[in-house]
PDB file of N, CA and C in Angstrom:
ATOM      1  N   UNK A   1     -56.763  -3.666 124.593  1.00  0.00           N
ATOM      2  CA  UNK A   1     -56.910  -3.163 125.956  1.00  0.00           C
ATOM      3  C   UNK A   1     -56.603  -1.663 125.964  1.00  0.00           C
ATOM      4  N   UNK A   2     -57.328  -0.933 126.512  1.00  0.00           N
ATOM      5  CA  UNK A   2     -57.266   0.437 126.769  1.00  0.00           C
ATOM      6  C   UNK A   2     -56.377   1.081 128.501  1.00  0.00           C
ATOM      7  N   UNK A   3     -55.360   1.258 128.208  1.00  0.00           N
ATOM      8  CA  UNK A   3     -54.678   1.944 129.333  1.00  0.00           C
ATOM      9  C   UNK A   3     -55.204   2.991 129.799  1.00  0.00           C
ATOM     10  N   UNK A   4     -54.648   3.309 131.293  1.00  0.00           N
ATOM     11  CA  UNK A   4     -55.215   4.793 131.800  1.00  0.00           C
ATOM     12  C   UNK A   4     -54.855   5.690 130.682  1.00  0.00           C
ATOM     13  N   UNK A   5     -53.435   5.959 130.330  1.00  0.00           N
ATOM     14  CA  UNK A   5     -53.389   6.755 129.761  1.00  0.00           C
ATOM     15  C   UNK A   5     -54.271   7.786 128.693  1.00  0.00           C
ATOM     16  N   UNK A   6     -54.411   6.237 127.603  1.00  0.00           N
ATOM     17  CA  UNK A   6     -55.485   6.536 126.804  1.00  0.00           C
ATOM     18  C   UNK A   6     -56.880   6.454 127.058  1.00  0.00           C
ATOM     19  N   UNK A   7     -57.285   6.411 128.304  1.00  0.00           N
ATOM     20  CA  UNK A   7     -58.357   6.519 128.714  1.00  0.00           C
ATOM     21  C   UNK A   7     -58.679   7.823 128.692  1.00  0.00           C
ATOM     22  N   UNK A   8     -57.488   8.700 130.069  1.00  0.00           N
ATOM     23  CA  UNK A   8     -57.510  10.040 130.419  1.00  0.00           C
ATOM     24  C   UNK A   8     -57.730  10.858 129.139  1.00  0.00           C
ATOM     25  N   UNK A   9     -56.754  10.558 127.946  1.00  0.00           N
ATOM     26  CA  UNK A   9     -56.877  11.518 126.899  1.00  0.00           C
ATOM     27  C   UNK A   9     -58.033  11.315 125.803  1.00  0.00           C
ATOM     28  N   UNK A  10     -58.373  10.029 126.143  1.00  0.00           N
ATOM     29  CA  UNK A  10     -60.042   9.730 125.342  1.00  0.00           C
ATOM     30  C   UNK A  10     -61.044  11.092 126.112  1.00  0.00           C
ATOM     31  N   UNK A  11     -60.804  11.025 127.772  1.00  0.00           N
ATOM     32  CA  UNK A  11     -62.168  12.696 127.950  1.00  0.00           C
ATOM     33  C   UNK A  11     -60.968  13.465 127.972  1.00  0.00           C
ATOM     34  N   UNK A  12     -60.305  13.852 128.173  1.00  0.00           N
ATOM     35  CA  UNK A  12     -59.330  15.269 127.861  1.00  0.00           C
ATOM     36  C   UNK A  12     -59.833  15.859 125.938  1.00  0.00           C
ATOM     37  N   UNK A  13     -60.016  14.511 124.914  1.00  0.00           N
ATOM     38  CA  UNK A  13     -60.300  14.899 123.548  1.00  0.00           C
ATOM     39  C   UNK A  13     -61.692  15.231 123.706  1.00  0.00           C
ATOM     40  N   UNK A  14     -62.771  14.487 124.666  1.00  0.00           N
ATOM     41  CA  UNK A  14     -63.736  15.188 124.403  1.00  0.00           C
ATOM     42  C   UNK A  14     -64.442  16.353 125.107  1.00  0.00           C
ATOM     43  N   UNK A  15     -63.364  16.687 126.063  1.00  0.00           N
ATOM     44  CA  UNK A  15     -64.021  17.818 126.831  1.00  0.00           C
ATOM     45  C   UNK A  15     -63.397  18.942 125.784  1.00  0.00           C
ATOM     46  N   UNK A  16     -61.956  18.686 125.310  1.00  0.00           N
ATOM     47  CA  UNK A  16     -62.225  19.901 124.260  1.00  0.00           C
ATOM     48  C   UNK A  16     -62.885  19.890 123.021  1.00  0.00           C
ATOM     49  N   UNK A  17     -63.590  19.427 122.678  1.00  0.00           N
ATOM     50  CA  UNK A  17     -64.261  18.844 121.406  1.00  0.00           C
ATOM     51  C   UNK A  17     -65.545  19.659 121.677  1.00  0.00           C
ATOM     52  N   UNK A  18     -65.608  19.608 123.292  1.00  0.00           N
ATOM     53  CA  UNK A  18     -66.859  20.271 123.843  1.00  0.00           C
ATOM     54  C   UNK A  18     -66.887  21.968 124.322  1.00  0.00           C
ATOM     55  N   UNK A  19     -65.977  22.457 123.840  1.00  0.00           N
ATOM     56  CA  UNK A  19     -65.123  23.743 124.283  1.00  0.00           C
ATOM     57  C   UNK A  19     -65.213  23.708 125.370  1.00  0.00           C
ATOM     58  N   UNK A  20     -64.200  22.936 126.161  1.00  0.00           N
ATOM     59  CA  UNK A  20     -64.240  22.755 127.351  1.00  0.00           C
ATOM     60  C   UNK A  20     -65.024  22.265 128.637  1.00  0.00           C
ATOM     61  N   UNK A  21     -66.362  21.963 128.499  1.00  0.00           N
ATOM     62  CA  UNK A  21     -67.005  21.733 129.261  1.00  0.00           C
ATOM     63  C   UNK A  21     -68.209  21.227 128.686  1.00  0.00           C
ATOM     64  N   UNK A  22     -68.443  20.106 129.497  1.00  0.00           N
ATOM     65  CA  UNK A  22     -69.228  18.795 129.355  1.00  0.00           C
ATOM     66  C   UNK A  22     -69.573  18.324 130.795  1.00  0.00           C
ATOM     67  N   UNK A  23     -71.038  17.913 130.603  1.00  0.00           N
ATOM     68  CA  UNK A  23     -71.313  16.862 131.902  1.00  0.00           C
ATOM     69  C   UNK A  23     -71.171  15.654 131.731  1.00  0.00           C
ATOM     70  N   UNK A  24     -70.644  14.494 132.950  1.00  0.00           N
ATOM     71  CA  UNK A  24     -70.036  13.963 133.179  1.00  0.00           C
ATOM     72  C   UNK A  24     -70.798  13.091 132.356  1.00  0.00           C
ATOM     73  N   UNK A  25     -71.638  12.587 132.052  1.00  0.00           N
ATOM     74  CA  UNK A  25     -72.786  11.898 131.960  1.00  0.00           C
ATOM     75  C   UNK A  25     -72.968  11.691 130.151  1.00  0.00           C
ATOM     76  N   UNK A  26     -72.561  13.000 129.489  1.00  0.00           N
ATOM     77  CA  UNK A  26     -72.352  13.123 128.226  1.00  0.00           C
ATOM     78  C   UNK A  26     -70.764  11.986 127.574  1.00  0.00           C
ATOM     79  N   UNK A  27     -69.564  12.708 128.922  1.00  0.00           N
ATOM     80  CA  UNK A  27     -68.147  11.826 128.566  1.00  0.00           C
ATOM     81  C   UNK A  27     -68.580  10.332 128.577  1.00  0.00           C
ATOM     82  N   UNK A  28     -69.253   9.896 129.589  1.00  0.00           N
ATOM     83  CA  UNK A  28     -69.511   8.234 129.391  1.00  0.00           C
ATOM     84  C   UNK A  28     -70.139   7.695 128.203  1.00  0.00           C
ATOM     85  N   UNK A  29     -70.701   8.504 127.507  1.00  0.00           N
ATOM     86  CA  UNK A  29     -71.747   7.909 126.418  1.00  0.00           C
ATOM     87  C   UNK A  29     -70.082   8.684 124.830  1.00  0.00           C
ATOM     88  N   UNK A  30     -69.827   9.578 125.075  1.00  0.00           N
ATOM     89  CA  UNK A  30     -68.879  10.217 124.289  1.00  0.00           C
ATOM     90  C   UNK A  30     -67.802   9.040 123.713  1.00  0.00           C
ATOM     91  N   UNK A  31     -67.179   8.718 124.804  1.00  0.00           N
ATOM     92  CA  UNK A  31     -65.996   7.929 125.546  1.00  0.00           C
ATOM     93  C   UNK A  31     -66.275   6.227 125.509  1.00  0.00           C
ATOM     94  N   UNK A  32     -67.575   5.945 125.426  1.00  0.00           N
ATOM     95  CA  UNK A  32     -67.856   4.186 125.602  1.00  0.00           C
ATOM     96  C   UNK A  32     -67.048   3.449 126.844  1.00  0.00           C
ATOM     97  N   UNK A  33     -66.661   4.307 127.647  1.00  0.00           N
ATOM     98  CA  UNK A  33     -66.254   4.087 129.170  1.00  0.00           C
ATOM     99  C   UNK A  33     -67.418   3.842 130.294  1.00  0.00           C
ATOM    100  N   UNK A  34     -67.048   2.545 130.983  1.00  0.00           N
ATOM    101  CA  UNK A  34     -68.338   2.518 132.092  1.00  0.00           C
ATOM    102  C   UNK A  34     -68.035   4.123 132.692  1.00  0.00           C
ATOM    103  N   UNK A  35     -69.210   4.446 133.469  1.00  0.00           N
ATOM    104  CA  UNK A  35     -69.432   4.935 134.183  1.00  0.00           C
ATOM    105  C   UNK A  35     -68.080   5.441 135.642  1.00  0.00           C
ATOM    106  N   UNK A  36     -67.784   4.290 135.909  1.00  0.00           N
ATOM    107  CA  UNK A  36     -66.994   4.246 137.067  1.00  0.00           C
ATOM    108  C   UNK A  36     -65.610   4.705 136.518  1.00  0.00           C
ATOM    109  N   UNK A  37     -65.242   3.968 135.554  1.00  0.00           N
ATOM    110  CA  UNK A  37     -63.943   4.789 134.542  1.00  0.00           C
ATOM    111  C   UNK A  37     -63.883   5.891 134.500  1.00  0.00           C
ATOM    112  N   UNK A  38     -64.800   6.530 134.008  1.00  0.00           N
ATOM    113  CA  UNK A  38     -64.901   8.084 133.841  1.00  0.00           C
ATOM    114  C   UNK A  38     -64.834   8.961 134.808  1.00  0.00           C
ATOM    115  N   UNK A  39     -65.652   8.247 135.923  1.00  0.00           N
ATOM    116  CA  UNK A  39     -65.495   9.214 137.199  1.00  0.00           C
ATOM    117  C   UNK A  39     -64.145   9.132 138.059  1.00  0.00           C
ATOM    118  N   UNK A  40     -63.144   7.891 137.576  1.00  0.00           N
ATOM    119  CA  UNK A  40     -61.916   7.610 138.273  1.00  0.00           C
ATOM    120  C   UNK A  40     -60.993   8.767 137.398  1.00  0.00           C
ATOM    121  N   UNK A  41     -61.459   8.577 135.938  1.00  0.00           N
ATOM    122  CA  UNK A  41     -60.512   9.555 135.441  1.00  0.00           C
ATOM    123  C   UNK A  41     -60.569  10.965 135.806  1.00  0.00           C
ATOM    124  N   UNK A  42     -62.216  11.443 135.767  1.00  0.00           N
ATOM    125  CA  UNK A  42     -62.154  12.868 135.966  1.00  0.00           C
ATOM    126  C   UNK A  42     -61.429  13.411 137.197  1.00  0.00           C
ATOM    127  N   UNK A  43     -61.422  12.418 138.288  1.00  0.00           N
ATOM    128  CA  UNK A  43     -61.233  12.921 139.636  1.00  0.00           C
ATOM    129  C   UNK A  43     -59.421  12.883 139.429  1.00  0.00           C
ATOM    130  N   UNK A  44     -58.909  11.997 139.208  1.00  0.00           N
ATOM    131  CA  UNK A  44     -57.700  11.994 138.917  1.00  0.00           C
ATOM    132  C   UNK A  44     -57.524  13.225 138.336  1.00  0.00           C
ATOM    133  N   UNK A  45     -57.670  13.273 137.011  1.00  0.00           N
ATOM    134  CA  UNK A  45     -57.358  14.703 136.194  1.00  0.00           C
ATOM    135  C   UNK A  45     -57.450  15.905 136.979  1.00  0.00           C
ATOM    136  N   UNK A  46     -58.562  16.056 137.657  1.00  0.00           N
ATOM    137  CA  UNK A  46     -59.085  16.885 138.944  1.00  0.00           C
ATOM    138  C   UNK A  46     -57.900  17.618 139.426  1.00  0.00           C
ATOM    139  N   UNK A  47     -57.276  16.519 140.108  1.00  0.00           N
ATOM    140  CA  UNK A  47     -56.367  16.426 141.042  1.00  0.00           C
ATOM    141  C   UNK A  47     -55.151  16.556 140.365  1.00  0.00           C
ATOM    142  N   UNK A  48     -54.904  16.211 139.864  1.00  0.00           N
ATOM    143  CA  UNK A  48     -53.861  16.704 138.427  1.00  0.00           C
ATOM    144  C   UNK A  48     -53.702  18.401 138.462  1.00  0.00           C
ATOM    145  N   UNK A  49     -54.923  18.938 137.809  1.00  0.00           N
ATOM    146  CA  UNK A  49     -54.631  20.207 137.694  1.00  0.00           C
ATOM    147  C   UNK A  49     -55.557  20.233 136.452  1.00  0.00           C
ATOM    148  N   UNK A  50     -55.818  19.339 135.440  1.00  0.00           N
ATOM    149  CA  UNK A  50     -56.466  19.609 134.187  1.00  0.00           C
ATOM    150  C   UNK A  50     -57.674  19.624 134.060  1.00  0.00           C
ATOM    151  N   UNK A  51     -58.304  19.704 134.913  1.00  0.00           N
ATOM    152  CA  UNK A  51     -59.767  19.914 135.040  1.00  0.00           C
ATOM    153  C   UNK A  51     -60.359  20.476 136.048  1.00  0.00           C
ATOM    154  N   UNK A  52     -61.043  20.574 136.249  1.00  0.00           N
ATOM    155  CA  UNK A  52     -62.198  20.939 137.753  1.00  0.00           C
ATOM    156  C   UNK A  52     -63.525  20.395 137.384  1.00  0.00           C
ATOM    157  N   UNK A  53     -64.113  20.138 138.143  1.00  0.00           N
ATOM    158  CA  UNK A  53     -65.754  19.677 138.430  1.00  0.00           C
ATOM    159  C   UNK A  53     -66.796  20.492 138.681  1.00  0.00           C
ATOM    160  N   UNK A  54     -67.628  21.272 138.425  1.00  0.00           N
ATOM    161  CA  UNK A  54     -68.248  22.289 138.790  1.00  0.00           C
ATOM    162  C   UNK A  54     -70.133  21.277 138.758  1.00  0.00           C
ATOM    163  N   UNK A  55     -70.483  21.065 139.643  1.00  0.00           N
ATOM    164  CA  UNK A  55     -71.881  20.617 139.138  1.00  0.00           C
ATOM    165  C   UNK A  55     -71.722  18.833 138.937  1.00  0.00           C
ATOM    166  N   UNK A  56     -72.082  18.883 137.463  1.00  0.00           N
ATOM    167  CA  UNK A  56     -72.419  17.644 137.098  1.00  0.00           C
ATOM    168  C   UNK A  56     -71.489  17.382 135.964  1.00  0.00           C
ATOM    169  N   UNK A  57     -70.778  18.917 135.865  1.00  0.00           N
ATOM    170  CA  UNK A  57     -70.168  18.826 133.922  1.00  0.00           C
ATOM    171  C   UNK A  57     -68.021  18.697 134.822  1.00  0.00           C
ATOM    172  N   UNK A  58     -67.472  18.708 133.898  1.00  0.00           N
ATOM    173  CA  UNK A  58     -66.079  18.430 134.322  1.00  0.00           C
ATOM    174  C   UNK A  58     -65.936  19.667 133.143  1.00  0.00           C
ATOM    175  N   UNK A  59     -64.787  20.765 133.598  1.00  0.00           N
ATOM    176  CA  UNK A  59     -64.365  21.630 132.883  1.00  0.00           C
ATOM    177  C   UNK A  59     -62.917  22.022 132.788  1.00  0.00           C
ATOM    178  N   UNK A  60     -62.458  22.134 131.345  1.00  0.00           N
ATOM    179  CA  UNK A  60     -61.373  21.944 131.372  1.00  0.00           C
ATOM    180  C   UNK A  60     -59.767  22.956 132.381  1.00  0.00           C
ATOM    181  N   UNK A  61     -59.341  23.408 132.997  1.00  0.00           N
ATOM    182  CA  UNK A  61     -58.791  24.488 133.667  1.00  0.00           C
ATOM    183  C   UNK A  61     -57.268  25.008 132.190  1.00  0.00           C
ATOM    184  N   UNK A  62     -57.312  26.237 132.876  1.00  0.00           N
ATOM    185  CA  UNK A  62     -56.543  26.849 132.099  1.00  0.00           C
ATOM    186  C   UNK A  62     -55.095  26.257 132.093  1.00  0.00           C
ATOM    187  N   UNK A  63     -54.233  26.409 130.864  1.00  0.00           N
ATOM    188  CA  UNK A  63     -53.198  25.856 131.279  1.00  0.00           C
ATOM    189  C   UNK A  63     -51.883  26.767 132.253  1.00  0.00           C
ATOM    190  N   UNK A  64     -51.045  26.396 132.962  1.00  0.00           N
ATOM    191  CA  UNK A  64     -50.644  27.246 133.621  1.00  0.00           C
ATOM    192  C   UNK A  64     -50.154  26.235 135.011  1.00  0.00           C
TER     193      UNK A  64
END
């Protein structure tokens, strides 16, 4: 079983894998996460602080 945790850091590894920025659409196929997973995580992370959404791609934000 896969926890949030290791969910979140399954696209956190591949958005930097991607120098930072990837569309959303790439993490689901990246990640082997439905669809709906991915978009629960990004928005979370979002909201977090570790990402932003720009478009269609999720990009990683600076740390700080």
């Amino acid at each position: 079983m896969r926890g949030p945790l290791i969910r979140g850091l399954a696209v956190l590894r591949e958005l930097a894998a991607a120098d930072g920025r990837q569309p959303v659409s790439d993490l689901v196929r990246a990640t082997r996460l439905a669809r709906s997973t991915v978009d629960r995580v990004v928005s979370t992370l979002a909201r977090a602080g570790y990402l932003r959404v720009e478009g269609r791609d999720a990009v990683l934000t600076p740390p700080g």
